[in-house]
C-alpha atoms as a PDB file:
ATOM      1  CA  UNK A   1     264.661 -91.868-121.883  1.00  0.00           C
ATOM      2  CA  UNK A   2     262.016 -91.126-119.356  1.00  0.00           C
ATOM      3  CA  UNK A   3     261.460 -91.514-115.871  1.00  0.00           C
ATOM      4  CA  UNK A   4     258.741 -94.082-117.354  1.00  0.00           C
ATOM      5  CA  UNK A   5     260.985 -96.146-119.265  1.00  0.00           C
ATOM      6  CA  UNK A   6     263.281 -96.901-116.316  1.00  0.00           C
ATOM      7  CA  UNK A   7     260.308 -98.000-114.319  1.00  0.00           C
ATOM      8  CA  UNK A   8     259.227-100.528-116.663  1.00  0.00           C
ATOM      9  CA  UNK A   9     262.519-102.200-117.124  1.00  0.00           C
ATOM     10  CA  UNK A  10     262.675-102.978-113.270  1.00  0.00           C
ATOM     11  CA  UNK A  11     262.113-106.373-113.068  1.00  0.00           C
ATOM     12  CA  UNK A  12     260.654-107.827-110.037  1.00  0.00           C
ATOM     13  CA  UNK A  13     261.996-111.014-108.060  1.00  0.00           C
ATOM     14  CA  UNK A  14     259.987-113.302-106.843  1.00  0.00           C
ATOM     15  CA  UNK A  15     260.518-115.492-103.630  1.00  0.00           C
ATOM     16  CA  UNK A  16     260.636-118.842-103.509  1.00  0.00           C
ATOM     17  CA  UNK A  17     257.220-119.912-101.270  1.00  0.00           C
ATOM     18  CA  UNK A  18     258.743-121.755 -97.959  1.00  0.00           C
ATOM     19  CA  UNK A  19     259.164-125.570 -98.309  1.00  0.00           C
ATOM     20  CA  UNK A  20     257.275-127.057 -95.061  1.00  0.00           C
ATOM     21  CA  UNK A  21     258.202-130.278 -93.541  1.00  0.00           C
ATOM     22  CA  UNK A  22     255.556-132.628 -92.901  1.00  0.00           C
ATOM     23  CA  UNK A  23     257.647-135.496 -91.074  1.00  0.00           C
ATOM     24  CA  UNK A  24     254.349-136.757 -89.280  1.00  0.00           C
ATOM     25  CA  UNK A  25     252.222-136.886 -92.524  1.00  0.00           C
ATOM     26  CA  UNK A  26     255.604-138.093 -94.281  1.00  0.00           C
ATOM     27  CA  UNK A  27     255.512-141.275 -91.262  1.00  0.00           C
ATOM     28  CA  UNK A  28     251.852-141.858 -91.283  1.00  0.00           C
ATOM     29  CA  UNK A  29     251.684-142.490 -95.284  1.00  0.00           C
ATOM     30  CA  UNK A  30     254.800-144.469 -95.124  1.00  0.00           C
ATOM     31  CA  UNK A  31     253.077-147.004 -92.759  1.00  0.00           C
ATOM     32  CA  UNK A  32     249.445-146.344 -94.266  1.00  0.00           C
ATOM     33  CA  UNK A  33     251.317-147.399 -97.748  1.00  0.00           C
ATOM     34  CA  UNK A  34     253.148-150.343 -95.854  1.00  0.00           C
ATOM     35  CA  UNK A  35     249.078-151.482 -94.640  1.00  0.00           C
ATOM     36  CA  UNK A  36     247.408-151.124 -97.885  1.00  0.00           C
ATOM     37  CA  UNK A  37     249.656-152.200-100.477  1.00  0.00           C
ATOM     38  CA  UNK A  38     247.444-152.615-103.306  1.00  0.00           C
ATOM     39  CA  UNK A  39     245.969-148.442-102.853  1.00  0.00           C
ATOM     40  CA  UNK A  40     248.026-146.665-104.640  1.00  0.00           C
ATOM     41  CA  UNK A  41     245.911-143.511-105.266  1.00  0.00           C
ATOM     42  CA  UNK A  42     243.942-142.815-101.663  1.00  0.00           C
ATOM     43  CA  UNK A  43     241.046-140.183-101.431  1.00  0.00           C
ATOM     44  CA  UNK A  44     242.770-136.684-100.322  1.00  0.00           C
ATOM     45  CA  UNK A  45     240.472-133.997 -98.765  1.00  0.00           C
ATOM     46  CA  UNK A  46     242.193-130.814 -97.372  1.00  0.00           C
ATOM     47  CA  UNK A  47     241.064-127.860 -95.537  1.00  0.00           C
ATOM     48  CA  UNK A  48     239.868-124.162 -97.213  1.00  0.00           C
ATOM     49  CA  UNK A  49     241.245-122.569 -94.350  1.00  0.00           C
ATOM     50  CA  UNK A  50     244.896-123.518 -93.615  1.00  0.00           C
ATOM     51  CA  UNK A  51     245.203-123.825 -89.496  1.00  0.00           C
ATOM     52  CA  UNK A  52     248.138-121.784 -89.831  1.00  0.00           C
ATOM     53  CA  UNK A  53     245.952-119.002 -90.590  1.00  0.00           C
ATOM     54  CA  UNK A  54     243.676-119.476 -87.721  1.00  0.00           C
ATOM     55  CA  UNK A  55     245.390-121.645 -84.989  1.00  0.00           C
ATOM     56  CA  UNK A  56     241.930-123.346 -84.374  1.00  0.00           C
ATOM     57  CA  UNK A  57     242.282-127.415 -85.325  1.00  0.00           C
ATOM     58  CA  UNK A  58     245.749-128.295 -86.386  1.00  0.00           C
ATOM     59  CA  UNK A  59     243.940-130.404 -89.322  1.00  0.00           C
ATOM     60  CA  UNK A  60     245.849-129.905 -93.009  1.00  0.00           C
ATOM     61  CA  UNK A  61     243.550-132.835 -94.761  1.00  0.00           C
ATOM     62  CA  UNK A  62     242.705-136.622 -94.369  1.00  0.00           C
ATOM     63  CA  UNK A  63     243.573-138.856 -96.365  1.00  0.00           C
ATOM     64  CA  UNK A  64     240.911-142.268 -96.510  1.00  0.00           C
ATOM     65  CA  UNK A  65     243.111-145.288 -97.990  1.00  0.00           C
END
């Protein structure tokens, strides 16, 4: 067995991506769902550039119901 061979049997872990809690959103479709019973399916548009990634509008996507 070569030095090869114990290379390729390492197996590599992957992480679990961190869950994010999104109380506000969470609140705001709860009550938007609560106004407009009969939407069930509203128009979702979300950012390309995550504001997390550049800290300039704190804006993940709108949703239109």
């Amino acid at each position: 067995m070569s030095i090869f061979d114990k290379l390729k049997k390492k197996e590599v872990k992957q992480e679990k991506p961190e869950e994010i809690k999104t109380y506000g959103w969470d609140a705001i479709t709860e009550i938007c769902e609560k106004a407009y019973p009969s939407q069930k399916n509203p128009l979702h548009y979300g950012t390309l550039i995550k504001w997390r990634f550049v800290g300039i509008a704190p804006l993940e996507g709108i949703s239109i119901y």
